[in-house]
Every structure is written in C-alpha cells, then in structure tokens.
PDB file of N, CA and C in Angstrom:
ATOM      1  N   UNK A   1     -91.610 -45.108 -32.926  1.00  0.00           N
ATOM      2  CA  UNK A   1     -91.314 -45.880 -31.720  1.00  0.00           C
ATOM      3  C   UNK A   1     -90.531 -47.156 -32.068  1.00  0.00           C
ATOM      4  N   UNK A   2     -90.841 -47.767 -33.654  1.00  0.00           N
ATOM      5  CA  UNK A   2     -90.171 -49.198 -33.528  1.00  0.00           C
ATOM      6  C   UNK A   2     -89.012 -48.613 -34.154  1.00  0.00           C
ATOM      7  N   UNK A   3     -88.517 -47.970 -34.782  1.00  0.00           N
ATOM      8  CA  UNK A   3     -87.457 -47.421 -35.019  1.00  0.00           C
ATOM      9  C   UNK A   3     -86.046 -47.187 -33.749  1.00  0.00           C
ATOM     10  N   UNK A   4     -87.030 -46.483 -32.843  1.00  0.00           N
ATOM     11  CA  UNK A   4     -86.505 -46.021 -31.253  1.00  0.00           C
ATOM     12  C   UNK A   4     -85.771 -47.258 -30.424  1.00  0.00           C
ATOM     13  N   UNK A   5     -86.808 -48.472 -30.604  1.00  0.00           N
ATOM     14  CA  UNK A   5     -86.392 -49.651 -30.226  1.00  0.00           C
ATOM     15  C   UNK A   5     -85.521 -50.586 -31.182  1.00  0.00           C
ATOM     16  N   UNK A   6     -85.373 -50.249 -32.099  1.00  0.00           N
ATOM     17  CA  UNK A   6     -84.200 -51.001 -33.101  1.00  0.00           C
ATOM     18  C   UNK A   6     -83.019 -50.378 -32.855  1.00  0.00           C
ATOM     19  N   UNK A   7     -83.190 -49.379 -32.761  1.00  0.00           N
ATOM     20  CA  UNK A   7     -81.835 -48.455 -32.786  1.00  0.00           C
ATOM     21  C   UNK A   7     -81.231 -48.150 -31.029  1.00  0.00           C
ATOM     22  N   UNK A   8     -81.978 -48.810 -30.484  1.00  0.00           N
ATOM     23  CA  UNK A   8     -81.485 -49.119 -29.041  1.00  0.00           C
ATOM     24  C   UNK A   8     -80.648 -50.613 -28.892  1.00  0.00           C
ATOM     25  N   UNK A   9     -81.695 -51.353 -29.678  1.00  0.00           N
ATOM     26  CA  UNK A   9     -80.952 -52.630 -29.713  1.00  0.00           C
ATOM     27  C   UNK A   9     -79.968 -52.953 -30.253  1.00  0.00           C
ATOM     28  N   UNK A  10     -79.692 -52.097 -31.424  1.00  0.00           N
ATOM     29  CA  UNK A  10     -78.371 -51.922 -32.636  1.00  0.00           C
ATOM     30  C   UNK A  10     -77.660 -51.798 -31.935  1.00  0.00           C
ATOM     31  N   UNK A  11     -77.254 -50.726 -30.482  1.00  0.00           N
ATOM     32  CA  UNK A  11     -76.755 -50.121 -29.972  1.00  0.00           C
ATOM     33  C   UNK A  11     -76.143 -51.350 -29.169  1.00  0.00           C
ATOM     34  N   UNK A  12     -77.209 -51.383 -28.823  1.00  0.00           N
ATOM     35  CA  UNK A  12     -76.598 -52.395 -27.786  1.00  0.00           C
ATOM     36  C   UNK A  12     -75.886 -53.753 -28.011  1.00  0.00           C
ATOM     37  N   UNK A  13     -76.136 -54.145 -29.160  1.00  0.00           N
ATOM     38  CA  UNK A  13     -75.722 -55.033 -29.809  1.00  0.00           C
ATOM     39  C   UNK A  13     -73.923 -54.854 -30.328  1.00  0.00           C
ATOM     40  N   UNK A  14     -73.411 -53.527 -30.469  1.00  0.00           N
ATOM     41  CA  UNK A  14     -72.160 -52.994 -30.507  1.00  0.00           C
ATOM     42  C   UNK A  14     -71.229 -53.230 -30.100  1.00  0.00           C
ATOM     43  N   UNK A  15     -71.829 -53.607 -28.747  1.00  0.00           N
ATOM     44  CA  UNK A  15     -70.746 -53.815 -27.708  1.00  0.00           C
ATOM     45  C   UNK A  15     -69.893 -55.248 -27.569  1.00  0.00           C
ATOM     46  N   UNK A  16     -69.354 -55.828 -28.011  1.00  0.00           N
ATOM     47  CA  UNK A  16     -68.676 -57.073 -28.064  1.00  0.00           C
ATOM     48  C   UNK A  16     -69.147 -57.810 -27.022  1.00  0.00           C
ATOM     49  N   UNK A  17     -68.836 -57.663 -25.260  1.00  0.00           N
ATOM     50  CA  UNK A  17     -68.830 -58.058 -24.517  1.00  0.00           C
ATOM     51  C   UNK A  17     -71.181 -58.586 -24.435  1.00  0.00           C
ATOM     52  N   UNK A  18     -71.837 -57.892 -24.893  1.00  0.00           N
ATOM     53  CA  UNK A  18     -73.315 -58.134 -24.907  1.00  0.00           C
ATOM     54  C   UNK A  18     -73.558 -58.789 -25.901  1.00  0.00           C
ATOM     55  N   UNK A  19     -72.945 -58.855 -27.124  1.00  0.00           N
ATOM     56  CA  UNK A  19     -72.635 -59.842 -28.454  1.00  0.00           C
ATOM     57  C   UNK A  19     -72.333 -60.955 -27.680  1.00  0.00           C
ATOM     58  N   UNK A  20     -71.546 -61.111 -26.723  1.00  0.00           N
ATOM     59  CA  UNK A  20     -71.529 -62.566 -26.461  1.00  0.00           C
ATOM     60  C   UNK A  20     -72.246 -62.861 -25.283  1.00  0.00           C
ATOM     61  N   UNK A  21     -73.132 -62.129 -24.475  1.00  0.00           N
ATOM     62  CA  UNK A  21     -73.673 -62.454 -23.675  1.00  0.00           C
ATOM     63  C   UNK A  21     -75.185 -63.036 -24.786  1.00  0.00           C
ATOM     64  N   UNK A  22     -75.474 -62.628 -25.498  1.00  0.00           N
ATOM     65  CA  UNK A  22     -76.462 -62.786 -26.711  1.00  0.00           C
ATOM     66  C   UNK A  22     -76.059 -64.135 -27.101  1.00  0.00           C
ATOM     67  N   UNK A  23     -75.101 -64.125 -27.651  1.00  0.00           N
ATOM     68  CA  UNK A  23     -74.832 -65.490 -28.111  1.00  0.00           C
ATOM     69  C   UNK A  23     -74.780 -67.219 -27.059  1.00  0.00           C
ATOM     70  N   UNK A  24     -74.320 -66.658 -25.836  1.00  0.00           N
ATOM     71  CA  UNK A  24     -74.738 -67.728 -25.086  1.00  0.00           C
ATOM     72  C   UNK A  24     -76.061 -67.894 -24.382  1.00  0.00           C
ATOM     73  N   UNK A  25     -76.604 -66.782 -24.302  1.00  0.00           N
ATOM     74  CA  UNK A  25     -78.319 -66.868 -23.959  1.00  0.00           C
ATOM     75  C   UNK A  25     -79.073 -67.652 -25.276  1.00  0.00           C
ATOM     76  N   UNK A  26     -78.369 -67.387 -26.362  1.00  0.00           N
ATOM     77  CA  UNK A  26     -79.120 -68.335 -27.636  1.00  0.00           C
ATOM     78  C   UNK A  26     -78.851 -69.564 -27.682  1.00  0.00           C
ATOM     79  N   UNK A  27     -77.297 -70.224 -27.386  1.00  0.00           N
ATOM     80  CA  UNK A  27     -77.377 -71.653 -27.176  1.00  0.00           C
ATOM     81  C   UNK A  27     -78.072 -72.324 -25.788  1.00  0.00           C
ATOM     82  N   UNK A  28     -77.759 -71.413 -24.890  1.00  0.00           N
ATOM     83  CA  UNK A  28     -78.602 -72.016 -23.898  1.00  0.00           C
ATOM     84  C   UNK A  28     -80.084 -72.359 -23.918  1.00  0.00           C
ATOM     85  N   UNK A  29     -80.581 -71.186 -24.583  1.00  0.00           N
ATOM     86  CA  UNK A  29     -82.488 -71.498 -24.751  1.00  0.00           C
ATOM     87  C   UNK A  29     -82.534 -72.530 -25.683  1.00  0.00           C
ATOM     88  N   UNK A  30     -81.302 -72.960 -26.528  1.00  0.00           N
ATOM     89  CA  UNK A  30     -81.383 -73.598 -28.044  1.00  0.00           C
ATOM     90  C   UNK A  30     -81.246 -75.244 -27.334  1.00  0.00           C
ATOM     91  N   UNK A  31     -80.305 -75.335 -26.591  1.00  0.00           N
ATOM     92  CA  UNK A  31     -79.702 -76.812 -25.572  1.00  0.00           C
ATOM     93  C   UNK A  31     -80.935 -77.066 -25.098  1.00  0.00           C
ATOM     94  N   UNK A  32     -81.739 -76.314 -24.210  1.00  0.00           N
ATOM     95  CA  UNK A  32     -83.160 -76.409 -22.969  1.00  0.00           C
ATOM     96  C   UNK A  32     -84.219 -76.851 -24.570  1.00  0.00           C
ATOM     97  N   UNK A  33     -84.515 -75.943 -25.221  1.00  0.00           N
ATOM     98  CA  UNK A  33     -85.259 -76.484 -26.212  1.00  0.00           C
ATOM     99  C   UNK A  33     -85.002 -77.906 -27.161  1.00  0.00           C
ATOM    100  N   UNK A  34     -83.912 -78.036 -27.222  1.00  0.00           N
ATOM    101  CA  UNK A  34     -83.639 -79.582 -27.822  1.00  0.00           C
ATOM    102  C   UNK A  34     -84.018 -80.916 -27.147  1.00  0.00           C
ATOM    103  N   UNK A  35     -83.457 -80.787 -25.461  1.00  0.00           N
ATOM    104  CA  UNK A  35     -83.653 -81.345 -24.375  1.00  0.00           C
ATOM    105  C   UNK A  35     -85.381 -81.731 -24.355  1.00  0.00           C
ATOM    106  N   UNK A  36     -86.247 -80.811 -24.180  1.00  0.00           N
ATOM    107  CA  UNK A  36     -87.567 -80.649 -23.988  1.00  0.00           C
ATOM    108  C   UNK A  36     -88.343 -81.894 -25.316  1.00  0.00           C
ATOM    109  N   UNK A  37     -87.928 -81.175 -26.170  1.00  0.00           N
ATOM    110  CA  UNK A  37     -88.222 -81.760 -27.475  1.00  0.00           C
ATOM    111  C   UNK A  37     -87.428 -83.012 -27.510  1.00  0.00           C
ATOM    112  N   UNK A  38     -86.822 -83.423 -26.974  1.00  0.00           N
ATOM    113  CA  UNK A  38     -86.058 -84.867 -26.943  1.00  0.00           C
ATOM    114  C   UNK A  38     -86.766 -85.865 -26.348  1.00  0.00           C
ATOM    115  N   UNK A  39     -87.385 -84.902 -24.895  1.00  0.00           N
ATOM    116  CA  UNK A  39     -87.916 -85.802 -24.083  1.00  0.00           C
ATOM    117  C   UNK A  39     -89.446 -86.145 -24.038  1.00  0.00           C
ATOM    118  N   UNK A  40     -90.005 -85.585 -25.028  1.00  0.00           N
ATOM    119  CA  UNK A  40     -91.381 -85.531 -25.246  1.00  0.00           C
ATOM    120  C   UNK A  40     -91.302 -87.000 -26.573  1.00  0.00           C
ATOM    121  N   UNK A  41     -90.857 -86.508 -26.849  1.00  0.00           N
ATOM    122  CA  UNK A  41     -91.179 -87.878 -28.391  1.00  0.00           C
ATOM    123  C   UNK A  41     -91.777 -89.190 -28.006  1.00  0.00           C
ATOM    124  N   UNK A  42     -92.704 -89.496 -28.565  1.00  0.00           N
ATOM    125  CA  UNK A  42     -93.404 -90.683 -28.843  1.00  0.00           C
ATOM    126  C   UNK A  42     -92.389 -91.996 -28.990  1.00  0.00           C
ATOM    127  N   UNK A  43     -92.205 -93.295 -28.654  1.00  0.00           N
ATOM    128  CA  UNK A  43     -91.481 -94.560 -29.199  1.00  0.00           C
ATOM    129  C   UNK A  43     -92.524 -94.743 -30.498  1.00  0.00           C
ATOM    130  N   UNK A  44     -91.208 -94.964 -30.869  1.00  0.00           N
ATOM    131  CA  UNK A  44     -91.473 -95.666 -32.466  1.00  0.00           C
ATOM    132  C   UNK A  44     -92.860 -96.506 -32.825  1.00  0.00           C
ATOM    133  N   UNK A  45     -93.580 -96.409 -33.422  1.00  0.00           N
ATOM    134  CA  UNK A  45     -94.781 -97.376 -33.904  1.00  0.00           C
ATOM    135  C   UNK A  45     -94.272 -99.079 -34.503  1.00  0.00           C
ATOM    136  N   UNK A  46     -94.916 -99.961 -34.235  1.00  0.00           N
ATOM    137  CA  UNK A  46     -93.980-100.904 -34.835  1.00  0.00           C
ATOM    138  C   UNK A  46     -94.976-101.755 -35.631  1.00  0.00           C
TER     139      UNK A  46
END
C-alpha cells in the first residue's frame, strides 16, 4: 500500500505544471509559518 501511494505521488509529481503548484503551496505554508512564529516571540529580557 505505501509503495501504491509513493508511486502515485511520483506520478504526480511529473507533471511540471503540479511541481509548481507544490512549490508555491510550500512557500506559502513557509511565509504563514514565519509570520506566526514572528508574532509570538517574547521582548527581550533586560
């Protein structure tokens, strides 16, 4: 079965046009996650 599902995703991964739909779904979650983590931080201890 995990074979079944790698080799679907390989597949799908082939396609240029889903290669870059992949690639901007990764900076986007990557931007939202920086953001999040930006806005949480503690001020400095002094």
């Amino acid at each position: 079965m995990k074979k079944l599902i790698g080799a679907a995703i390989a597949n799908w991964f082939r396609k240029p046009e889903n290669r870059e739909k992949a690639k901007r779904a990764a900076k986007q979650a990557y931007s939202q996650y920086q953001q999040r983590k930006g806005s949480h931080q503690r001020p400095p201890k002094r």
